[in-house]
Protein backbone atom coordinates (compact mmCIF):
# COMPACT_ATOMS: atom_id res chain seq x y z
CA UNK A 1 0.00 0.00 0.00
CA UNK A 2 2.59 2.13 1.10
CA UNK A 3 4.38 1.74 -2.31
CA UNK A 4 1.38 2.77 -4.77
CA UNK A 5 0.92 6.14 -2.25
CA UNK A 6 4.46 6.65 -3.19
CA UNK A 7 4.26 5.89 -6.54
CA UNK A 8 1.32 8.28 -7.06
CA UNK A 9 3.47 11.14 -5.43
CA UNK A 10 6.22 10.51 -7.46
CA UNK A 11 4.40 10.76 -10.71
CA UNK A 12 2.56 13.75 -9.24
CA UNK A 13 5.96 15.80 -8.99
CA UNK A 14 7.69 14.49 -11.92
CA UNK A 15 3.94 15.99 -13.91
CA UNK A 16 4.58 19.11 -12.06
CA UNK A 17 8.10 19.75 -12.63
CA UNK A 18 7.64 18.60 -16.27
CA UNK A 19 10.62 15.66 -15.96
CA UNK A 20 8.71 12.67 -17.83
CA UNK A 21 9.89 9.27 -17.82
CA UNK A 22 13.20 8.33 -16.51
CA UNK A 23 12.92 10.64 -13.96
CA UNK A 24 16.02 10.23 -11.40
CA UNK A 25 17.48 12.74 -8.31
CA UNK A 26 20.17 13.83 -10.76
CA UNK A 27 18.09 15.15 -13.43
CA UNK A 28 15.30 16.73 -11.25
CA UNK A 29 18.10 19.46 -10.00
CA UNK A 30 19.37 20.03 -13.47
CA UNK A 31 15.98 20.80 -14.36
CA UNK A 32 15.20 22.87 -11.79
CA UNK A 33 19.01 24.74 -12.14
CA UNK A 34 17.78 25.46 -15.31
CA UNK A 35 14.45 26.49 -14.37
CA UNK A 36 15.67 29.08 -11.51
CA UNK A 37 18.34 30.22 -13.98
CA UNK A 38 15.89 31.39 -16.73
CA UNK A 39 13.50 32.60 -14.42
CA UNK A 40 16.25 34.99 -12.93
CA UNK A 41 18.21 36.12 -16.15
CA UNK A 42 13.95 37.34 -17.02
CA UNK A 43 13.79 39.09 -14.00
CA UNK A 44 16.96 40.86 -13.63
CA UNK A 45 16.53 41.34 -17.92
CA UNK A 46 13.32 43.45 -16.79
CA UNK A 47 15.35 45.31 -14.71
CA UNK A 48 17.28 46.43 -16.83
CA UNK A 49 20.81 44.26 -16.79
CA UNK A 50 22.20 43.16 -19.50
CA UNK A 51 23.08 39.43 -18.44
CA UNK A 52 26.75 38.65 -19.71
CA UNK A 53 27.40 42.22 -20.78
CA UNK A 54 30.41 42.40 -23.28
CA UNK A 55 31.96 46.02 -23.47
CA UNK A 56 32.96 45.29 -27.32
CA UNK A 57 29.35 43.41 -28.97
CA UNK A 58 28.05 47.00 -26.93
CA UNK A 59 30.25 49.42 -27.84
CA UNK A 60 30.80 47.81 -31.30
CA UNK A 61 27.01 47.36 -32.56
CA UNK A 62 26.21 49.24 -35.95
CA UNK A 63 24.38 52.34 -34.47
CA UNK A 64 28.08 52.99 -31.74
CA UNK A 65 30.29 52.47 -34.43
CA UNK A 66 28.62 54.85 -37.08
CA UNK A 67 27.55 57.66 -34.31
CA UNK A 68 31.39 57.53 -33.09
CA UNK A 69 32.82 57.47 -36.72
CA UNK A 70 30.42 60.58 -37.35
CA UNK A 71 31.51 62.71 -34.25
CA UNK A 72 35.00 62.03 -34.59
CA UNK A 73 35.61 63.06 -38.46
CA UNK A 74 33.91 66.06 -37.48
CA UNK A 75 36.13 67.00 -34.89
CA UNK A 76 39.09 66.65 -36.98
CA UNK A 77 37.14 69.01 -39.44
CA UNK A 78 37.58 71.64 -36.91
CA UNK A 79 40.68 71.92 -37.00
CA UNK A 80 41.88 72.34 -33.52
CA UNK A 81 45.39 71.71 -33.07
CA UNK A 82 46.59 69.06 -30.30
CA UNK A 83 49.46 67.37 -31.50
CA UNK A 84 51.47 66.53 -28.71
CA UNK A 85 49.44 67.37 -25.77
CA UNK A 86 48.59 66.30 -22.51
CA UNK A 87 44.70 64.65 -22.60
CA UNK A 88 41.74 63.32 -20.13
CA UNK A 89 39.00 61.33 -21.69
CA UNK A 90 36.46 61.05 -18.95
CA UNK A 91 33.69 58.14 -19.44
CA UNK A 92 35.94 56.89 -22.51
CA UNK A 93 33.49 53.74 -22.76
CA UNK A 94 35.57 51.10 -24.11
CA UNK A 95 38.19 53.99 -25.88
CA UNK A 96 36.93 54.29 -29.27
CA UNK A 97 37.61 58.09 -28.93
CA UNK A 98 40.91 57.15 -27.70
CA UNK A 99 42.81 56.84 -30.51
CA UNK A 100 42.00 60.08 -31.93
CA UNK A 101 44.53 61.70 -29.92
CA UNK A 102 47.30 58.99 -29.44
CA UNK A 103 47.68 58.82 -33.25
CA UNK A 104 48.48 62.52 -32.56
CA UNK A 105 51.15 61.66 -30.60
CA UNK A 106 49.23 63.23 -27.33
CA UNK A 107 49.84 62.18 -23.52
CA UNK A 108 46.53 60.16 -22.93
CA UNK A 109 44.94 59.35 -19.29
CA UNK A 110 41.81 57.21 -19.76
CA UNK A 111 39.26 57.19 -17.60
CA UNK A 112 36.10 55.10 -16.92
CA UNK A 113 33.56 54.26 -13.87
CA UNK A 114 32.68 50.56 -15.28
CA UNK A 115 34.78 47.81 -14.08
CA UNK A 116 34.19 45.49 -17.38
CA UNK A 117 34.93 48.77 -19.02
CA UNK A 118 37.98 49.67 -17.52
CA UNK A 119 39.33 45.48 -17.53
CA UNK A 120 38.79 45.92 -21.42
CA UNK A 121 40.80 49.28 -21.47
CA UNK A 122 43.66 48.20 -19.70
CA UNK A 123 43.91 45.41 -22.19
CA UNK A 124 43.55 48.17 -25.15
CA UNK A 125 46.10 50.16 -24.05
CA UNK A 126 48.87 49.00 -21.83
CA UNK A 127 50.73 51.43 -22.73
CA UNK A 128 48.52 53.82 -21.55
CA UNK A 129 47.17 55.25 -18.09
CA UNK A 130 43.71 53.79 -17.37
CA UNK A 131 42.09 54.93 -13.90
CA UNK A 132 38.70 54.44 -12.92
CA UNK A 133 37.15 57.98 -12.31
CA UNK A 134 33.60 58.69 -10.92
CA UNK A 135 31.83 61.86 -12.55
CA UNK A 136 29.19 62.04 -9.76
CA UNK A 137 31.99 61.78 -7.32
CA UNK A 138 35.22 62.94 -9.10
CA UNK A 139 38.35 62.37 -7.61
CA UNK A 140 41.91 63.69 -8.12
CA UNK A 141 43.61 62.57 -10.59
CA UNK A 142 47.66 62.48 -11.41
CA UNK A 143 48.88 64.84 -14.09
CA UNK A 144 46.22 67.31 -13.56
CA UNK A 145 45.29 69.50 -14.89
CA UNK A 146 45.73 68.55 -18.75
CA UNK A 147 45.63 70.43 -22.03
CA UNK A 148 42.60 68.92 -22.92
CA UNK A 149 39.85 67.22 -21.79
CA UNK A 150 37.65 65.29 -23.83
CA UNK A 151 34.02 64.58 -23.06
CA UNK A 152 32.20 63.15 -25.00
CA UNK A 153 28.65 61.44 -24.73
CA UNK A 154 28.77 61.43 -20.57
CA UNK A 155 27.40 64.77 -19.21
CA UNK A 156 23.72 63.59 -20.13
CA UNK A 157 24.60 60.68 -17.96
CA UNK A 158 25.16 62.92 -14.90
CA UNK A 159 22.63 63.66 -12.09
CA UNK A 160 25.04 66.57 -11.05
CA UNK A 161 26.27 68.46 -14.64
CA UNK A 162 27.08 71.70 -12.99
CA UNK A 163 29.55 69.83 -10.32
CA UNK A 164 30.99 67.76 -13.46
CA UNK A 165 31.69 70.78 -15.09
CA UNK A 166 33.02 72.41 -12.56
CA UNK A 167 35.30 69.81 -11.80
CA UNK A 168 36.49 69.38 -15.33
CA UNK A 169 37.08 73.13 -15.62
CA UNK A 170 39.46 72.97 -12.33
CA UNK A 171 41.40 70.25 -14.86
CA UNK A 172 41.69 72.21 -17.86
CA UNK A 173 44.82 74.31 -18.63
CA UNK A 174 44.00 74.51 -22.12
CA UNK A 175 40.63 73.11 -23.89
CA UNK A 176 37.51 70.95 -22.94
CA UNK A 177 35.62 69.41 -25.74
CA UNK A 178 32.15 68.48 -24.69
CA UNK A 179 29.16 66.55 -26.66
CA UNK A 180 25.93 65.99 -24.85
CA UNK A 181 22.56 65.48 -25.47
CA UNK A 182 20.28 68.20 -24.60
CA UNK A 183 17.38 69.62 -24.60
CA UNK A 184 15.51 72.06 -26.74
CA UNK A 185 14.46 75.56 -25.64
CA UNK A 186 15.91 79.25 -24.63
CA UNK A 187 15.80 78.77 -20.67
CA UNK A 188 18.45 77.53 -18.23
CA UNK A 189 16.85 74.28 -17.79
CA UNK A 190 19.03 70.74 -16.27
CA UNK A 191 16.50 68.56 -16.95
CA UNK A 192 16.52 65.44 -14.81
CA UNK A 193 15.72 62.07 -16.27
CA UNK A 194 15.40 58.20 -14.50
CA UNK A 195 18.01 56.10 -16.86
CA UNK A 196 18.40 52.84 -15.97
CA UNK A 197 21.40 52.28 -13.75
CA UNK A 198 21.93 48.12 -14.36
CA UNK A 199 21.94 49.15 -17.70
CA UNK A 200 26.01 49.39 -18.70
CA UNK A 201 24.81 52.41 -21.71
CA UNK A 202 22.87 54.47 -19.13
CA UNK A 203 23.72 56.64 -16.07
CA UNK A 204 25.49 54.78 -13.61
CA UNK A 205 23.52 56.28 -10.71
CA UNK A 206 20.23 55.78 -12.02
CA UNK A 207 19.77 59.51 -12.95
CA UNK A 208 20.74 61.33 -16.04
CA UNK A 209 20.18 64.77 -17.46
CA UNK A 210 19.03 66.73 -20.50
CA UNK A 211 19.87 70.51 -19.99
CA UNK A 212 18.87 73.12 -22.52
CA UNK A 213 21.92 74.62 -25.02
CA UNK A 214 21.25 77.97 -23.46
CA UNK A 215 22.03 76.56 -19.30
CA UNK A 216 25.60 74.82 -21.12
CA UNK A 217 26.53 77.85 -22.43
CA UNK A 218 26.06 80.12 -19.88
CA UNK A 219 27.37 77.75 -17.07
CA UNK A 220 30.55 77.28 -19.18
CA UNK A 221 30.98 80.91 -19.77
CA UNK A 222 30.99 81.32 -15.93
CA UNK A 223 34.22 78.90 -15.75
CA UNK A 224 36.18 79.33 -19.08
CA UNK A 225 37.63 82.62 -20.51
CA UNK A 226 36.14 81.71 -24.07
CA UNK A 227 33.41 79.36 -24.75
CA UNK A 228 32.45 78.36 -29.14
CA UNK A 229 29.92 76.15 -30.64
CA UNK A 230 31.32 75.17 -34.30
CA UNK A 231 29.31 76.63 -37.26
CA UNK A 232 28.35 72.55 -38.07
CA UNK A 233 27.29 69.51 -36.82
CA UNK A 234 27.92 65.97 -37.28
CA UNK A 235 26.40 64.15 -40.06
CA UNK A 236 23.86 62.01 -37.90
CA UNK A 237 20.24 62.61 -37.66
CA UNK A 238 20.87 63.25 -33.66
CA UNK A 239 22.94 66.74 -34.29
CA UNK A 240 20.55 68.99 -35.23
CA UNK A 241 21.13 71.89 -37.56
CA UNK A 242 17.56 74.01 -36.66
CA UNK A 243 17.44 74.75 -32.96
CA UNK A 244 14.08 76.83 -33.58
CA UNK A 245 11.95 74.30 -32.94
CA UNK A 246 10.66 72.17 -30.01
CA UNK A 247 11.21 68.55 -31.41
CA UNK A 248 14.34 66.83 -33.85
CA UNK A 249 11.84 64.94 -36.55
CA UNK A 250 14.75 62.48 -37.58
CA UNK A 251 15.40 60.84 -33.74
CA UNK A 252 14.01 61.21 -30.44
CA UNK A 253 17.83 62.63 -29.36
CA UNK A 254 19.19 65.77 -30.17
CA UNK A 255 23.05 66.52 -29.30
CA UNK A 256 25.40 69.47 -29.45
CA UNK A 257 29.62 70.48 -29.23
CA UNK A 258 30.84 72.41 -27.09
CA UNK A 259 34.20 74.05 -27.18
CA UNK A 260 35.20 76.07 -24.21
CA UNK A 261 39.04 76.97 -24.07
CA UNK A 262 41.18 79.41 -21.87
CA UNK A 263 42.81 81.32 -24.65
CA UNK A 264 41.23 82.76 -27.48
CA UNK A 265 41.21 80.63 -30.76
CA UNK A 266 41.38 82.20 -34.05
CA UNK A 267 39.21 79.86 -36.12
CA UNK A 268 36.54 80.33 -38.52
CA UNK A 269 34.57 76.98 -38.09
CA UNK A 270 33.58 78.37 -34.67
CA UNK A 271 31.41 80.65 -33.30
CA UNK A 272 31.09 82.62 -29.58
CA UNK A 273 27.54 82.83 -30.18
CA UNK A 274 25.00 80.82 -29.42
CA UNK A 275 23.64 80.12 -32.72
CA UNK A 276 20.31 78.41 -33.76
CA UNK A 277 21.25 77.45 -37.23
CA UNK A 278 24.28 75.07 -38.06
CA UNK A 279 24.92 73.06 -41.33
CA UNK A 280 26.17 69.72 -41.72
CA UNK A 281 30.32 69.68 -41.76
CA UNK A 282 31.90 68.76 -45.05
């Protein structure tokens, strides 16, 4: 009697658990590994994380590699000489930006919050300083401050812009390139936004920003001598070149440049105004 009750349990749980015949100890906990594995990698996916996160299939999809190809050629259409100089990239990702400068011969300290970011760097450039650098929480940093300072696509990512830019002024002896996204309109306006902070692309606190043109340009006036915008933008749909209206109709982004600088620069593909029309770079 005792053996049919037990029977009928067993084939009650192997039903439930989905095993089917040949049931055995062994297999029930690989099958329920499995089960408690999927079911987490959904939940934490809904979160936000991305589960096995590799800084290159990221960094290197179609849409990174064609917005980085666009901002950088249109840097080096401006002209700005650095040949040779000391440089900080802060939030340099996975360092496709840093090459621009080290083929120019330039002193390069890279610098990155991300730990699988930073492991990847280190292996990118051993020749090179890597340090891992906090923009919500910056912290010294050896060699300051440096000719330039490139920042590209991080401010947005900052709950605290005017503190970031505050701090990267105090490291600037020369020039800081900046490119952000921001928002549209006239007033001084930061412009908090939730990002997702398991989410290695997004703001690593949880809480990003999308300030107006006009609030960059007046808060970098108040800590650099001189302070452009260049006369184009980038050819990508996210650099708009009509800042007169109240929505970009080719991507839900919109992005400017910044170049703020201690001396003045004599060049013609830059402007100290804050200018609502641009045209796309040659």
């Amino acid at each position: 009697m005792f053996g049919k009750v037990k029977a009928k349990v067993k084939n009650v749980i192997i039903k439930k658990l989905g095993l089917g015949i040949g049931y055995d100890p062994t297999t029930e906990k690989k099958i329920l590994l499995g089960k408690v594995k999927a079911n987490t990698k959904n939940v934490v996916r809904r979160l936000g994380v991305n589960i096995g996160y590799d800084p290159v299939t990221e960094f290197h999809a179609n849409h990174y590699l064609h917005h980085n190809a666009r901002r950088l050629e249109h840097l080096a259409s401006l002209r700005i000489p650095v040949a040779g100089m000391s440089v900080l990239e802060v939030g340099a990702g996975i360092g496709d930006h840093s090459h621009y400068y080290i083929d120019r011969g330039c002193s390069v300290t890279i610098t990155e919050v991300r730990d699988e970011n930073l492991y990847y760097l280190r292996k990118r450039y051993p020749w090179y300083r890597v340090h891992f650098l906090d923009m919500e929480s910056p912290s010294n940093i050896e060699s300051s401050p440096f000719d330039v300072i490139h920042c590209y696509g991080l401010l947005y990512h900052l709950n605290s812009p005017k503190k970031a830019l505050e701090y990267l002024s105090q490291n600037t002896k020369k020039m800081l390139f900046l490119e952000t996204c921001v928002s549209f309109g006239e007033t001084d306006e930061i412009n908090l936004t939730g990002e997702k902070q398991l989410d290695p692309t997004q703001a690593n606190s949880g809480t990003g920003c999308r300030p107006t043109r006009a609030w960059l340009f007046r808060e970098l006036q108040s800590l650099f001598e001189y302070v452009y915008l260049p006369t184009t933008q980038p050819c990508h749909d996210e650099f708009p070149l009509d800042w007169t209206i109240q929505k970009n109709p080719k991507s839900r982004l919109q992005r400017a440049i910044f170049i703020a600088s201690r001396e003045p620069l004599e060049n013609e593909r830059l402007t100290t105004s804050l200018i609502l029309q641009q045209t796309r770079h040659e």
